[in-house]
C-alpha atoms as a PDB file:
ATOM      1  CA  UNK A   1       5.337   5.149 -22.106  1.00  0.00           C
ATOM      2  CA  UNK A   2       7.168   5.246 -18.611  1.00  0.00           C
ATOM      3  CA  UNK A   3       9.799   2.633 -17.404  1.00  0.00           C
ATOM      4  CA  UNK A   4       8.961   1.636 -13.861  1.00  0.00           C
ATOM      5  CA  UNK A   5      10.591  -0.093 -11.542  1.00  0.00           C
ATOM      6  CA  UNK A   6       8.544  -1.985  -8.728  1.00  0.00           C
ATOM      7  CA  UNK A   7       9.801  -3.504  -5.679  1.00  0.00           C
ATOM      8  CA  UNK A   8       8.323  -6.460  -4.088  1.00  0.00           C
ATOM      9  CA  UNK A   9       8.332  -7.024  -7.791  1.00  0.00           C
ATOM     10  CA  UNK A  10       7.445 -11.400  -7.225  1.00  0.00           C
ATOM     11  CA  UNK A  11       4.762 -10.033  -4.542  1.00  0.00           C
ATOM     12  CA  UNK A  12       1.255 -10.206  -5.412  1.00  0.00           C
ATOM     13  CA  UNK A  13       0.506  -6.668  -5.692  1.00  0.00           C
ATOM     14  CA  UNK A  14       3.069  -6.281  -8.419  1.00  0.00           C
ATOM     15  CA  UNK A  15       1.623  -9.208 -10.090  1.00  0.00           C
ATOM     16  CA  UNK A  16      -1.511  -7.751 -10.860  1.00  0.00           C
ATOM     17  CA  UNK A  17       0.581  -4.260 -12.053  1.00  0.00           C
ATOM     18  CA  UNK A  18       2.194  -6.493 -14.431  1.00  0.00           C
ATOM     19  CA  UNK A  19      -1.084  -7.894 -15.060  1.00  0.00           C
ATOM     20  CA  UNK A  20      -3.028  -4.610 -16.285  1.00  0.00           C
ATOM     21  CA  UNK A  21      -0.082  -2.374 -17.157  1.00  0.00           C
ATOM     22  CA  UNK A  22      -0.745  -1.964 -21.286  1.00  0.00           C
ATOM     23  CA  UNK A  23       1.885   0.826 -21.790  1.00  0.00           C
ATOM     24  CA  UNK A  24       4.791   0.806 -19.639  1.00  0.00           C
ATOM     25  CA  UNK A  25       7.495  -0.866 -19.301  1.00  0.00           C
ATOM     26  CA  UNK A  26       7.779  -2.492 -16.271  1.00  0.00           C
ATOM     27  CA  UNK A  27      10.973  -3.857 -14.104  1.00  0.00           C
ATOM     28  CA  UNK A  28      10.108  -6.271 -11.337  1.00  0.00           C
ATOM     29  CA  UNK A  29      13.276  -7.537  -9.634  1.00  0.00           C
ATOM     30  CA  UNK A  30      12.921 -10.027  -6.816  1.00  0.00           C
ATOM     31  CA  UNK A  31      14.529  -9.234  -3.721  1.00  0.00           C
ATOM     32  CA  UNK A  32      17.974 -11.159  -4.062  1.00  0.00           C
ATOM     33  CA  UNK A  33      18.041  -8.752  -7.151  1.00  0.00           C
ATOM     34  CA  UNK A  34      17.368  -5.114  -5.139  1.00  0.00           C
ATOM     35  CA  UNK A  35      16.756  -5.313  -1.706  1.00  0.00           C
ATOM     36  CA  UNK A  36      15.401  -2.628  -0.255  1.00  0.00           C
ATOM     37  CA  UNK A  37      17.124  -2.975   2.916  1.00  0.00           C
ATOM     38  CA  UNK A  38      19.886  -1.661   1.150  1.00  0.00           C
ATOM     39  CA  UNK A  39      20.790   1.730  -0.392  1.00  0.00           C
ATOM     40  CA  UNK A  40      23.386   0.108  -3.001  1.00  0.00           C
ATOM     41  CA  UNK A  41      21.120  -2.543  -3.723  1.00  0.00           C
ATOM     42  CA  UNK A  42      18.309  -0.005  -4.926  1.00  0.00           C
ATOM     43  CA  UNK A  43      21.391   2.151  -6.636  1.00  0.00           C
ATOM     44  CA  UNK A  44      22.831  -0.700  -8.502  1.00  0.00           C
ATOM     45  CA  UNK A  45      19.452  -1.828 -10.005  1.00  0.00           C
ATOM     46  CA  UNK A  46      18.502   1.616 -11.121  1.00  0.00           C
ATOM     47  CA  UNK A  47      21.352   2.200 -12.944  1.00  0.00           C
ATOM     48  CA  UNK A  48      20.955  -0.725 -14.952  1.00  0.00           C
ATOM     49  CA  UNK A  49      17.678   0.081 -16.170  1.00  0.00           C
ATOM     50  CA  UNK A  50      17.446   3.537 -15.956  1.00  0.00           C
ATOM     51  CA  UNK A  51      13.372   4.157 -14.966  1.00  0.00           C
ATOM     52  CA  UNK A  52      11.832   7.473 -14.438  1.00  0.00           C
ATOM     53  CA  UNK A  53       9.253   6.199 -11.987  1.00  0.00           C
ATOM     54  CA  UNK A  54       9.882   4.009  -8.830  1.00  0.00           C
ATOM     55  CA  UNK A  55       6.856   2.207  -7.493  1.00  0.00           C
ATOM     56  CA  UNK A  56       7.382   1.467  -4.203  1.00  0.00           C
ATOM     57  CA  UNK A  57       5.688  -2.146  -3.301  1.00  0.00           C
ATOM     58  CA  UNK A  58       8.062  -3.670  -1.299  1.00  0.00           C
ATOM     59  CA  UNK A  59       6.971  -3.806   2.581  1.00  0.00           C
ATOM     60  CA  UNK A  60       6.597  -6.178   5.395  1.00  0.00           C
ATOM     61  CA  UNK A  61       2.769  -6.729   6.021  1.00  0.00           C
ATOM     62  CA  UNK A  62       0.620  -9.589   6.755  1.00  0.00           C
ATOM     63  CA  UNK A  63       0.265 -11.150   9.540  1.00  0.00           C
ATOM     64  CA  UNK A  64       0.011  -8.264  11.693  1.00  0.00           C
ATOM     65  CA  UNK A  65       1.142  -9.892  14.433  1.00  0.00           C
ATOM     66  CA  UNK A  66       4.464 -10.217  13.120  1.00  0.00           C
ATOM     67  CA  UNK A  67       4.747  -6.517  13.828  1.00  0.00           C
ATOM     68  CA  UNK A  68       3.811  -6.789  17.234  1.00  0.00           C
ATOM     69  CA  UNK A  69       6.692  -9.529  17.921  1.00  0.00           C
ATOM     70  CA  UNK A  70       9.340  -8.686  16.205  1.00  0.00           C
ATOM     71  CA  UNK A  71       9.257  -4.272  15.129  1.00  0.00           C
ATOM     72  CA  UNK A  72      13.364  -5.077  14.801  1.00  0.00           C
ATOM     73  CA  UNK A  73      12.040  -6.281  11.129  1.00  0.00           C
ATOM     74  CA  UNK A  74       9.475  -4.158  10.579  1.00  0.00           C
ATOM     75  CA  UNK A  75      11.820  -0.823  11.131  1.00  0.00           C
ATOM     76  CA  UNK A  76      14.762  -2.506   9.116  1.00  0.00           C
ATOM     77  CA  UNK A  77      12.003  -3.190   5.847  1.00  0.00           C
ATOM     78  CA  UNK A  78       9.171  -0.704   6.357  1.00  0.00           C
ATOM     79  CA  UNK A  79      10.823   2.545   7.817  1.00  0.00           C
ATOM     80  CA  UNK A  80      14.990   2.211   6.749  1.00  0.00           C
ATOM     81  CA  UNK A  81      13.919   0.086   3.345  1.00  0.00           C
ATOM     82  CA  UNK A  82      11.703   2.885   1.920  1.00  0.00           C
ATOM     83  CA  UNK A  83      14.073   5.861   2.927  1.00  0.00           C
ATOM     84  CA  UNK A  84      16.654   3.979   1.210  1.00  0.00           C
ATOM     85  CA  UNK A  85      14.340   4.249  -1.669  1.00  0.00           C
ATOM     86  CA  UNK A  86      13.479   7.469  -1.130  1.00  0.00           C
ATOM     87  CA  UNK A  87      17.130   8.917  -0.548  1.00  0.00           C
ATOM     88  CA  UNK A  88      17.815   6.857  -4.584  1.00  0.00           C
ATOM     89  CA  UNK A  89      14.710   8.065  -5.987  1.00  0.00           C
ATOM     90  CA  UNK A  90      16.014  12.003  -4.822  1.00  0.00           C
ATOM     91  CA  UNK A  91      19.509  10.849  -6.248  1.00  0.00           C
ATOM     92  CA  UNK A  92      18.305  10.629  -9.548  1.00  0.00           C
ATOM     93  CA  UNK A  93      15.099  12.245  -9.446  1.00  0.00           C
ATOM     94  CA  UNK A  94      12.906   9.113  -9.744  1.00  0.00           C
ATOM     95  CA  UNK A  95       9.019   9.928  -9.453  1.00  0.00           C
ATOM     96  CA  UNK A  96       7.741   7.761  -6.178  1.00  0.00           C
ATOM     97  CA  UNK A  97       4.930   6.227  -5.608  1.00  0.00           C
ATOM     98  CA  UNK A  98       4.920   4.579  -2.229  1.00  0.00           C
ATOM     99  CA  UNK A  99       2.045   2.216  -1.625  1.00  0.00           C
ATOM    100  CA  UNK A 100       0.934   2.727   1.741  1.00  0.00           C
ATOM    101  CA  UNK A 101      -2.496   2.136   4.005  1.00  0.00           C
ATOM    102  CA  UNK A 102      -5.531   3.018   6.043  1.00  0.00           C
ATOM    103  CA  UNK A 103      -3.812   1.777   8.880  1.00  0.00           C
ATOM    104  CA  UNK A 104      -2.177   4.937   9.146  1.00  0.00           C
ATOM    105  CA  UNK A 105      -5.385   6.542  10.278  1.00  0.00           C
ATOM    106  CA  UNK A 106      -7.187   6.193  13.623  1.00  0.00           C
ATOM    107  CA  UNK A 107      -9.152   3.294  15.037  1.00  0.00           C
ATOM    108  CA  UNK A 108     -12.249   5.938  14.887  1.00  0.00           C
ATOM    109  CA  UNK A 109     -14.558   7.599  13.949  1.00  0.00           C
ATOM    110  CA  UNK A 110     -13.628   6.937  10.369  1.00  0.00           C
ATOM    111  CA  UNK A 111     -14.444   8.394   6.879  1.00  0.00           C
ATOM    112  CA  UNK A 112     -10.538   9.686   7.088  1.00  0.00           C
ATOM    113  CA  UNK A 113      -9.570  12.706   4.387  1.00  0.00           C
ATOM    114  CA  UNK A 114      -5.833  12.864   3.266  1.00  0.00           C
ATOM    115  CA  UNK A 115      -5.616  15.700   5.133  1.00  0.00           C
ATOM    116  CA  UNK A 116      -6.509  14.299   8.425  1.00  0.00           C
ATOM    117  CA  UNK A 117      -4.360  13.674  11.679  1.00  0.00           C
ATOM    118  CA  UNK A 118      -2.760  10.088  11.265  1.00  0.00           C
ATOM    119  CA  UNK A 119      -2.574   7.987  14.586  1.00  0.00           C
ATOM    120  CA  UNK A 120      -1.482   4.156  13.563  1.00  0.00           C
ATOM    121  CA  UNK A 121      -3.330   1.512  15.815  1.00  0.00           C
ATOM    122  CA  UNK A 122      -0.854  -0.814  15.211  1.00  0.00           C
ATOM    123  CA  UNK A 123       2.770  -1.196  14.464  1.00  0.00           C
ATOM    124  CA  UNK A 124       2.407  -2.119  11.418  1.00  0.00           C
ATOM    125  CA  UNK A 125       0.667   1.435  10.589  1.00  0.00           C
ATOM    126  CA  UNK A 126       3.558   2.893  12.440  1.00  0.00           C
ATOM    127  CA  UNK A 127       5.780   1.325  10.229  1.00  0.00           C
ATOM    128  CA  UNK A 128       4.251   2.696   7.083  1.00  0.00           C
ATOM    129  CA  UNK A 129       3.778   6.017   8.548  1.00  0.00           C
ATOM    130  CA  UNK A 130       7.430   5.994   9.296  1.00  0.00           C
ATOM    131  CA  UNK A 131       7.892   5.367   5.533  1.00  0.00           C
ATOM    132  CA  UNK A 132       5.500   7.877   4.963  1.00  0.00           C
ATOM    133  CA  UNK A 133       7.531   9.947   6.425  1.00  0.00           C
ATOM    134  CA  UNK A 134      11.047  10.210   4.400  1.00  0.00           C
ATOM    135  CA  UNK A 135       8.637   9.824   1.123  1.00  0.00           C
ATOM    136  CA  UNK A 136       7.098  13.633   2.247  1.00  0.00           C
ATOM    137  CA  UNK A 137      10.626  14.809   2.204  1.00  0.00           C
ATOM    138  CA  UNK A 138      10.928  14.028  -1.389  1.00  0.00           C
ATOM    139  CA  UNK A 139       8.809  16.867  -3.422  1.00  0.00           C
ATOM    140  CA  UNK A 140       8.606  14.143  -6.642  1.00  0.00           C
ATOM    141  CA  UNK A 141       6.569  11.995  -5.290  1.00  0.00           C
ATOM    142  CA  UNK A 142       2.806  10.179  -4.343  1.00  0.00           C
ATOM    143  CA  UNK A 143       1.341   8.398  -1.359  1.00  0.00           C
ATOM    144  CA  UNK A 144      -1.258   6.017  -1.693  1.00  0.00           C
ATOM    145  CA  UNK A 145      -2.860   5.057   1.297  1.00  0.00           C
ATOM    146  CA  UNK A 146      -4.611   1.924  -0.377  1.00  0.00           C
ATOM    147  CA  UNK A 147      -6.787  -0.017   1.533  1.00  0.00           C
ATOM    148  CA  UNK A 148      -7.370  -3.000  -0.256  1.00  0.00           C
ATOM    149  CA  UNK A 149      -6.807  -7.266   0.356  1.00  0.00           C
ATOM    150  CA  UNK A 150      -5.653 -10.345  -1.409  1.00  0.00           C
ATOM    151  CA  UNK A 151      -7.924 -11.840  -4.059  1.00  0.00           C
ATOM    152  CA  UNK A 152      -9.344 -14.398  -3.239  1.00  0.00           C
ATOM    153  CA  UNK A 153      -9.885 -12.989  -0.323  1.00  0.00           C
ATOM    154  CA  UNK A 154      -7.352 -15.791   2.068  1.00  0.00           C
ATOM    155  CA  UNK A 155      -9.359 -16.700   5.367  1.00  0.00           C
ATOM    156  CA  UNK A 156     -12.410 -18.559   5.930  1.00  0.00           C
ATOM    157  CA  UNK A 157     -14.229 -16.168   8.341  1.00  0.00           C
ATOM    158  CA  UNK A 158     -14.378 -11.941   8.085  1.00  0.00           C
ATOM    159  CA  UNK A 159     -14.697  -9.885  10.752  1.00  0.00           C
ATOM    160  CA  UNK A 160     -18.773  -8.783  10.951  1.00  0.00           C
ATOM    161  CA  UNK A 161     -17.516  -5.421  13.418  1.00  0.00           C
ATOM    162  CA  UNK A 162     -14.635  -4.183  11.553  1.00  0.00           C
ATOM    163  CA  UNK A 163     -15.940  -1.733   9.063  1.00  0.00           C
ATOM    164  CA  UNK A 164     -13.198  -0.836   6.170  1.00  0.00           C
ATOM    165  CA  UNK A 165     -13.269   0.526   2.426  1.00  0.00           C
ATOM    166  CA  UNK A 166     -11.802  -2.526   0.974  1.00  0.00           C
ATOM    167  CA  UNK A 167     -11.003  -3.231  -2.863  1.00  0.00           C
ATOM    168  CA  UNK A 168      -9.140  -6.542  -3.788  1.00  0.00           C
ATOM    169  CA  UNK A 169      -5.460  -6.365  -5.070  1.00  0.00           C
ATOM    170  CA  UNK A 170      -6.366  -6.228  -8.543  1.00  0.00           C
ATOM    171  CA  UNK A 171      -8.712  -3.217  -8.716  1.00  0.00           C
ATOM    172  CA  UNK A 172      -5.949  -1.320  -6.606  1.00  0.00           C
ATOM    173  CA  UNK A 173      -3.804  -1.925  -9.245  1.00  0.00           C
ATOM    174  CA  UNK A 174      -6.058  -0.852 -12.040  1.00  0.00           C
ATOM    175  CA  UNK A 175      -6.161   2.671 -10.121  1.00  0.00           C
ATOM    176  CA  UNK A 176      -2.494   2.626  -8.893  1.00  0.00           C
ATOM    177  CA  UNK A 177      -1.830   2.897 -12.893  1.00  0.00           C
ATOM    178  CA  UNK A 178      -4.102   5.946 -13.593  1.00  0.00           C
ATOM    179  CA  UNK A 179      -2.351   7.445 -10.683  1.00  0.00           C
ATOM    180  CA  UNK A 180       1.234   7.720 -11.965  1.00  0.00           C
ATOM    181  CA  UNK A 181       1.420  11.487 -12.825  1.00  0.00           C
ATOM    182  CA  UNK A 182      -0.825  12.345  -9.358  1.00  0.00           C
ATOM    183  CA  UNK A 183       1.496  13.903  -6.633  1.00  0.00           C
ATOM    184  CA  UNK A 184       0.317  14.287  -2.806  1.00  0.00           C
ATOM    185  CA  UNK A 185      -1.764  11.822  -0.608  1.00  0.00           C
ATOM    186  CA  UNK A 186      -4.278   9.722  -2.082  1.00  0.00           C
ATOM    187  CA  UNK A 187      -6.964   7.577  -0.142  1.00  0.00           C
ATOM    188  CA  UNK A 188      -7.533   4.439  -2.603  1.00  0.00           C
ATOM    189  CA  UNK A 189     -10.815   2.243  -1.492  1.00  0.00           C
ATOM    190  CA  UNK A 190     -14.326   1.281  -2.101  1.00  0.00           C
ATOM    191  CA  UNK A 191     -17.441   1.914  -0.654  1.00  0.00           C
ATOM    192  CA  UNK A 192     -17.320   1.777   3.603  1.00  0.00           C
ATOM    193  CA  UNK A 193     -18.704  -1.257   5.133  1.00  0.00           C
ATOM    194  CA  UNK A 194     -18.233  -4.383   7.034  1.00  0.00           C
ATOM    195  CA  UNK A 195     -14.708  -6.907   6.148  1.00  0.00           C
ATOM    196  CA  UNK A 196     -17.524  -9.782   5.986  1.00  0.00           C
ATOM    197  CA  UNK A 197     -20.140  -7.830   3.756  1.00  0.00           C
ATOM    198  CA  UNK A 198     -17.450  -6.712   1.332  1.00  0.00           C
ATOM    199  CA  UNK A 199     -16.089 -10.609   1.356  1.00  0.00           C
ATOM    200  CA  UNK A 200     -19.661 -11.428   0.889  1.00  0.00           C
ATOM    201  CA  UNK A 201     -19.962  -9.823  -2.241  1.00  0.00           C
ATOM    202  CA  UNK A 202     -17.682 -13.029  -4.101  1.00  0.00           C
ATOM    203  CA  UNK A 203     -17.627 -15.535  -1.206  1.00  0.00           C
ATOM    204  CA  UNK A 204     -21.199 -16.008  -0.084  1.00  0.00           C
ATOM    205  CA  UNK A 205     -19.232 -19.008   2.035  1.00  0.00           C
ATOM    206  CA  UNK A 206     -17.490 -16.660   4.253  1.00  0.00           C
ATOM    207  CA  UNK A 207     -18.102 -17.669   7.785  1.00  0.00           C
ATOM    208  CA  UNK A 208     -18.542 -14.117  10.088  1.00  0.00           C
ATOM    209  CA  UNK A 209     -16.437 -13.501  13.125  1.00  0.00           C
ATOM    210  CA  UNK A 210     -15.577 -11.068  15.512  1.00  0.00           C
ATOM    211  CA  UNK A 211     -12.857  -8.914  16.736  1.00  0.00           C
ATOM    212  CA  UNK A 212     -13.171 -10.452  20.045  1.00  0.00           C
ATOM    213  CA  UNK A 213     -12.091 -13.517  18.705  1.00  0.00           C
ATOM    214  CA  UNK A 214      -8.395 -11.793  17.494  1.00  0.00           C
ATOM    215  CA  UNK A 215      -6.520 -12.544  20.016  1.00  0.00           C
ATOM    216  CA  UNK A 216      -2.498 -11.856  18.538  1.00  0.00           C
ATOM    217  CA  UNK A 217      -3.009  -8.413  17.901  1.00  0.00           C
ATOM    218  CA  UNK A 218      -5.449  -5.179  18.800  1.00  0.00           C
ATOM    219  CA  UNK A 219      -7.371  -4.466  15.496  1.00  0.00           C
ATOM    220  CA  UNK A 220      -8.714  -1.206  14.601  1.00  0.00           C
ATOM    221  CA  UNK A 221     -13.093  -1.267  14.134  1.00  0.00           C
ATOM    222  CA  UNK A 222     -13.125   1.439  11.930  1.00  0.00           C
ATOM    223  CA  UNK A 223     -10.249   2.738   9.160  1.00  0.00           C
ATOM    224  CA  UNK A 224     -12.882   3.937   6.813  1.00  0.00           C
ATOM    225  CA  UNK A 225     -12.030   6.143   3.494  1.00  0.00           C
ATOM    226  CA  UNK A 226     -13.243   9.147   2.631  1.00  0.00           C
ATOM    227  CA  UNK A 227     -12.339   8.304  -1.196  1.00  0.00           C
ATOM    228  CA  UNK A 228     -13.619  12.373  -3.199  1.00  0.00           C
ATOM    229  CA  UNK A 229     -10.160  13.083  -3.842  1.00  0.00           C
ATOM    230  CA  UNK A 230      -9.665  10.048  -5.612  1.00  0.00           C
ATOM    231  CA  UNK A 231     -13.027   9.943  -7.662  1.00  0.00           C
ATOM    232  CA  UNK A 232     -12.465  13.499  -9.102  1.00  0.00           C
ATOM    233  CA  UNK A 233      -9.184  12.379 -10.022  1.00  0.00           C
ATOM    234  CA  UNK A 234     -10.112   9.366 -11.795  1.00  0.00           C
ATOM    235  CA  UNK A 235     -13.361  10.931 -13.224  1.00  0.00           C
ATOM    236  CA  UNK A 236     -11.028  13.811 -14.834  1.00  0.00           C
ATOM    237  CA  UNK A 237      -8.747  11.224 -16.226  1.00  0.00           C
ATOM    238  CA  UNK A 238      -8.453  10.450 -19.708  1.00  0.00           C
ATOM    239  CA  UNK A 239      -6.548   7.043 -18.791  1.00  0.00           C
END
């Protein structure tokens, strides 16, 4: 059993962590608790309960446009906020997990390995590559570049000419789990197609849409996965 500590710990990814974890122990402070924005913050908390792996959750994501408007917030959380966990993970050797995302990658041709050249599309992917980033400086540690979306999923239309390798929240989770002792890059995702045919699949409501008709901020048509890595991983597992 592992004591983890999770930040963005009231956010809805570390909801559903709490939600499937069946071994750990699990720490889940909200952010007037450890804030990530600061370094004595993170310290404070971790020596109170003392975990030996640091999932990093926190961030500053959706909407996207907020990015665009205002990167004063999105360097301050995304970038400076996970180097301060980063530089109190090395401290006391913490293992890191850093939830990142496809956004990281191109806007084509997609099908992106680990390995591949990164080129953010939108501040927001700049600001997780910059966390990206100080994590790589830290040998003790695991980037997942998750590509996944709220469940339910929280608009009424989906974007027919965006093609992603989405997986809701909660199935992210379920992997980010069997991942704990991984190091490296991993690509987390599903199967490549369409935001609308993937929204389809448990909202046959879903009204289609197109990028044309984003207007606050230039969207990326395709961040696909290429998601090997992570299969021979998880097929190897005994988790």
């Amino acid at each position: 059993m592992s004591k983890i500590l999770i930040s963005g710990g009231h956010g809805k990814f570390a909801t559903q962590l709490v939600k499937f974890n069946t071994e750990h122990e699990l720490f889940t402070p909200s952010k007037k608790e450890m804030n990530v924005t600061s370094y004595w913050s993170i310290i404070s908390f971790i020596r109170k309960v003392n975990p030996n792996i640091f999932i990093h959750a926190g961030a500053m994501t959706r909407p996207m446009v907020i990015h665009e408007n205002d990167p004063n917030e999105s360097i301050t959380n995304n970038i400076i906020g996970t180097s301060n966990v980063v530089l109190a993970c090395m401290k006391y050797n913490i293992k890191l997990i850093y939830i990142s995302t496809d956004y990281v990658y191109p806007q084509i041709p997609g099908s992106y390995k680990e390995t591949d050249p990164v080129l953010p599309h939108t501040k927001y992917g700049w600001s997780k590559l910059g966390g990206e980033c100080a994590v790589r400086l830290f040998k003790n540690s695991l980037i997942l570049r998750i590509c996944m979306n709220t469940k339910p999923f929280p608009h009424k239309k989906a974007l027919v000419d965006m093609t992603k390798s989405l997986i809701f929240d909660d199935e992210a989770a379920k992997i980010t789990l069997k991942l704990l002792h991984e190091s490296g890059v991993i690509n987390v995702g599903g199967k490549s197609r369409s935001v609308y045919d993937f929204v389809k699949e448990t909202n046959p409501d879903i009204e289609p849409m197109t990028l044309s008709e984003v207007s606050d901020v230039s969207m990326p048509k395709s961040s696909t996965l290429n998601i090997d890595k992570l299969k021979r991983i998880i097929d190897d597992s005994t988790v």
